[in-house]
N, C-alpha and C. Protein backbone atom coordinates (compact mmCIF):
# COMPACT_ATOMS: atom_id res chain seq x y z
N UNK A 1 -32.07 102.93 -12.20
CA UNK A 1 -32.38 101.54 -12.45
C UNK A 1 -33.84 101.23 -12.12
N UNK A 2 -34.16 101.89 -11.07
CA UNK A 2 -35.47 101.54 -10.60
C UNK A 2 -36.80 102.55 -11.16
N UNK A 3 -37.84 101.82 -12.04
CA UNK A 3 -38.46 102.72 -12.67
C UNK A 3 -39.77 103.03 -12.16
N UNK A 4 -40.50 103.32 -12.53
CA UNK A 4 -41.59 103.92 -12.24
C UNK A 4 -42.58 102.44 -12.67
N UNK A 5 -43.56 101.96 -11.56
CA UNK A 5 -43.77 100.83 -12.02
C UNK A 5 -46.00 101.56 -12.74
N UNK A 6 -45.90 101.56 -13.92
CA UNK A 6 -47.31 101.90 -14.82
C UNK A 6 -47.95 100.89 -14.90
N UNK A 7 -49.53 101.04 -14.81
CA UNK A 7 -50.64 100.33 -15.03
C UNK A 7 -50.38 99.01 -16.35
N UNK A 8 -49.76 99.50 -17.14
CA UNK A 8 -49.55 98.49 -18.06
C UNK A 8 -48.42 97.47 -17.40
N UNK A 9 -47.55 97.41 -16.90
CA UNK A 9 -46.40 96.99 -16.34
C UNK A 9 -47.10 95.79 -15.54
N UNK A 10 -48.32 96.70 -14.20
CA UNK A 10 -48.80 95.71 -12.85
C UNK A 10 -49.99 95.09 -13.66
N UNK A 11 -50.55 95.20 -14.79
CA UNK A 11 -52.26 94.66 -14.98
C UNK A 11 -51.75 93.37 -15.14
N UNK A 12 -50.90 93.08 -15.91
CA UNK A 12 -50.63 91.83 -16.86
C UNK A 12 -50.64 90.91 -15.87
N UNK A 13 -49.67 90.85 -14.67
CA UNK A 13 -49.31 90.09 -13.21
C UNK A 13 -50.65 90.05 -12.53
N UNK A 14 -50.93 90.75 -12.54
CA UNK A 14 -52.56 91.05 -11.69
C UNK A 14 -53.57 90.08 -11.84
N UNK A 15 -53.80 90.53 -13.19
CA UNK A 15 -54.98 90.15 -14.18
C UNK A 15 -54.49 87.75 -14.03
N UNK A 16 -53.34 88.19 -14.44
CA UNK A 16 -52.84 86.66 -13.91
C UNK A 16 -53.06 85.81 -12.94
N UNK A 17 -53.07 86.42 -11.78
CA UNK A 17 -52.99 86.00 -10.32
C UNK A 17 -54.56 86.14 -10.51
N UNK A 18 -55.69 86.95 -10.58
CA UNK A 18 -56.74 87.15 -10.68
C UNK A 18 -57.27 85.50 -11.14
N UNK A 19 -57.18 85.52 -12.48
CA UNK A 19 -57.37 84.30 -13.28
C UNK A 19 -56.95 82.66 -12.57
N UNK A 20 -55.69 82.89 -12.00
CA UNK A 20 -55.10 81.53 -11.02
C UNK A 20 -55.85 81.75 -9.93
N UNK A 21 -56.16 82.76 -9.51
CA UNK A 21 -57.04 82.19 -8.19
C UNK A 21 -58.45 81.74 -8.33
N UNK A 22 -58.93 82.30 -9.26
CA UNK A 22 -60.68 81.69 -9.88
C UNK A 22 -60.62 80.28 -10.16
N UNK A 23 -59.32 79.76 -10.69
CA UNK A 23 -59.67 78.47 -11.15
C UNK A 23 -58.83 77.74 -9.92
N UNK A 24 -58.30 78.22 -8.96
CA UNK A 24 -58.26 77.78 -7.88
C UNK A 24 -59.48 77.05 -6.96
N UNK A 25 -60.06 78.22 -6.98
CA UNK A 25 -61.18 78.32 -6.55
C UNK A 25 -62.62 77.22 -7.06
N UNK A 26 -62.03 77.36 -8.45
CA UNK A 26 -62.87 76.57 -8.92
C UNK A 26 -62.68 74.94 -9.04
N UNK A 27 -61.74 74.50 -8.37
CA UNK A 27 -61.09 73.57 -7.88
C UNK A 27 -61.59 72.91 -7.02
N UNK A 28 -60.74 73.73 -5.92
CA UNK A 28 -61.02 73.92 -4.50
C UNK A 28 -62.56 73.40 -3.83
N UNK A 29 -63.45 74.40 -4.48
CA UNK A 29 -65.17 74.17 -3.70
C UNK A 29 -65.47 72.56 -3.97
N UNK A 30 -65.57 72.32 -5.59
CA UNK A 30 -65.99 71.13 -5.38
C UNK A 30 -65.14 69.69 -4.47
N UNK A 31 -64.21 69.83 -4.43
CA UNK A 31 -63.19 69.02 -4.24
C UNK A 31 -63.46 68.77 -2.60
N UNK A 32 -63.76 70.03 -1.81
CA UNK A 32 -64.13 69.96 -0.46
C UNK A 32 -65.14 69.84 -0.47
N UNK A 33 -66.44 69.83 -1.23
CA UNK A 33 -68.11 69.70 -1.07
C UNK A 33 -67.80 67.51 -1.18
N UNK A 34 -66.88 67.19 -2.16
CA UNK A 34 -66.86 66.27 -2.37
C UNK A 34 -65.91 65.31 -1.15
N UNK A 35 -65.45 65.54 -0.64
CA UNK A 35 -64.51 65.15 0.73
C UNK A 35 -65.40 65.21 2.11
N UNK A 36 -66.91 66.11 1.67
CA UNK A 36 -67.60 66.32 2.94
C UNK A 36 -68.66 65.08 2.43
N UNK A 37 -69.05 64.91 1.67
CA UNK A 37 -69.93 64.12 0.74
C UNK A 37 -69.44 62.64 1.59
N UNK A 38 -68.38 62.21 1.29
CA UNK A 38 -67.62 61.21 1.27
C UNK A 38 -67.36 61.02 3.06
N UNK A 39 -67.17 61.85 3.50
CA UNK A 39 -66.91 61.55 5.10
C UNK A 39 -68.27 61.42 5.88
N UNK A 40 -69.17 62.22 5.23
CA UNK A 40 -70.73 61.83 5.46
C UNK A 40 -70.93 60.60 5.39
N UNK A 41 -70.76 60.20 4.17
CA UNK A 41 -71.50 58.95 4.07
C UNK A 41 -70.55 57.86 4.96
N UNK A 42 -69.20 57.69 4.96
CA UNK A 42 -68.34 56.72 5.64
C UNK A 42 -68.99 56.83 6.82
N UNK A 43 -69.18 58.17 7.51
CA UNK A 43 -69.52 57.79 9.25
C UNK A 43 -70.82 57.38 9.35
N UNK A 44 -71.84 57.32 8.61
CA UNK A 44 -73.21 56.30 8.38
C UNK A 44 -73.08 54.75 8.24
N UNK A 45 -72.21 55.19 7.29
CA UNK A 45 -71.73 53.51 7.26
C UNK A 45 -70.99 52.68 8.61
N UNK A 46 -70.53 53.19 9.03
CA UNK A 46 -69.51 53.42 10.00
C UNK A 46 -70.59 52.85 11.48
N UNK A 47 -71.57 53.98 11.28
CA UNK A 47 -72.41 53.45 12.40
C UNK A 47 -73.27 52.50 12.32
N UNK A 48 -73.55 52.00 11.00
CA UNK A 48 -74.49 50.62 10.88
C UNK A 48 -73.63 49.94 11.53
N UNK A 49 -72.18 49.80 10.94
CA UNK A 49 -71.37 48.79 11.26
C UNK A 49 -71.37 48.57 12.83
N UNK A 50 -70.97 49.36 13.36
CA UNK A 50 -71.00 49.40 15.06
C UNK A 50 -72.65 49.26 15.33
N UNK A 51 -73.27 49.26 15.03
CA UNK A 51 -74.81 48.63 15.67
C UNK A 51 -74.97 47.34 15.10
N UNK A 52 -74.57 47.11 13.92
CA UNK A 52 -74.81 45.53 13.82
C UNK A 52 -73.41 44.36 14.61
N UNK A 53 -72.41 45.22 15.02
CA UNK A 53 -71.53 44.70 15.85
C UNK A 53 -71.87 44.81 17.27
N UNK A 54 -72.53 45.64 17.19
CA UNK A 54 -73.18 45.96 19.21
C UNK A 54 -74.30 44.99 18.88
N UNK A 55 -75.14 44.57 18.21
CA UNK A 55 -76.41 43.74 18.28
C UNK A 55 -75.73 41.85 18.54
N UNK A 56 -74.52 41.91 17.33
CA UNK A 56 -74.18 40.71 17.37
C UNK A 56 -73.14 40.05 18.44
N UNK A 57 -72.83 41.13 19.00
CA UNK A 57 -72.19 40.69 20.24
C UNK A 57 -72.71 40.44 21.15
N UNK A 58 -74.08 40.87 21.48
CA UNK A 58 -75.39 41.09 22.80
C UNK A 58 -75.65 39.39 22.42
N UNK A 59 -75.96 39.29 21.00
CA UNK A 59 -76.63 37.96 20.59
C UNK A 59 -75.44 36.86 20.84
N UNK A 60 -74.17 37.39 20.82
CA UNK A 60 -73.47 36.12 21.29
C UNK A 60 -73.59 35.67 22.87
N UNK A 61 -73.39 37.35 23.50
CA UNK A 61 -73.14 36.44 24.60
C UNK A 61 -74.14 36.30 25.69
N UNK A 62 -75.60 36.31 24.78
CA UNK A 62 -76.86 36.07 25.70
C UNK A 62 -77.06 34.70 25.40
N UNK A 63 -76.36 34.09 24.07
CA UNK A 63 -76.78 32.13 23.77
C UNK A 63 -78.05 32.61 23.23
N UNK A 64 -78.59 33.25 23.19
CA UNK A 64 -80.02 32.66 22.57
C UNK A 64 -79.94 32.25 21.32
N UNK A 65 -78.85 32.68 20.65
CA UNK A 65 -78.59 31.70 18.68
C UNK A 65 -78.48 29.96 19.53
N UNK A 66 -77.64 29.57 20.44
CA UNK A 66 -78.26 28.84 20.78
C UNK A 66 -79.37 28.12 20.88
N UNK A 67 -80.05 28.59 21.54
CA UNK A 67 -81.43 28.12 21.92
C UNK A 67 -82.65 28.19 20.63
N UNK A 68 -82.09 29.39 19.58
CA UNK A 68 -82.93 28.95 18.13
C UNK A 68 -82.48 27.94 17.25
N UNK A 69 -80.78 27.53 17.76
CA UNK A 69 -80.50 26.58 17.13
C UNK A 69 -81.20 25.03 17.60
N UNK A 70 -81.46 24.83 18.61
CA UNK A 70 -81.69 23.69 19.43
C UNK A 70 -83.51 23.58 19.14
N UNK A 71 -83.73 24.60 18.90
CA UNK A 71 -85.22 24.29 18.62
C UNK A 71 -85.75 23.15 17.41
């Protein structure tokens, strides 16, 4: 039952898996260059946000918007 497994038999499977993993691959890179792209830029953003929230909190609770208001 069990035969002799020949080059013609394994290429076909091979050559297959070969081909699915390239376009795996070719998937794959950009998809993670693009997820690094994207988490880059959020944590920039990310930190304006927290410095213009650390600035505007200093400015609340020193009153001086106050005191430019009263001028």
């Amino acid at each position: 039952m069990s035969g002799q497994a020949s080059i013609d038999k394994v290429a076909g499977p091979v050559g297959e898996a070969l081909i699915m993993t390239a376009i795996g691959l070719a998937v794959a890179v950009p998809a993670v260059l693009g997820y690094n792209f994207l988490v880059r830029r959020n944590k920039s953003s990310m930190e304006e946000v927290r410095a213009f929230a650390a600035d505007l909190h200093s400015v609340v609770l020193s009153g001086s918007m106050n005191k430019v208001a009263k001028k």
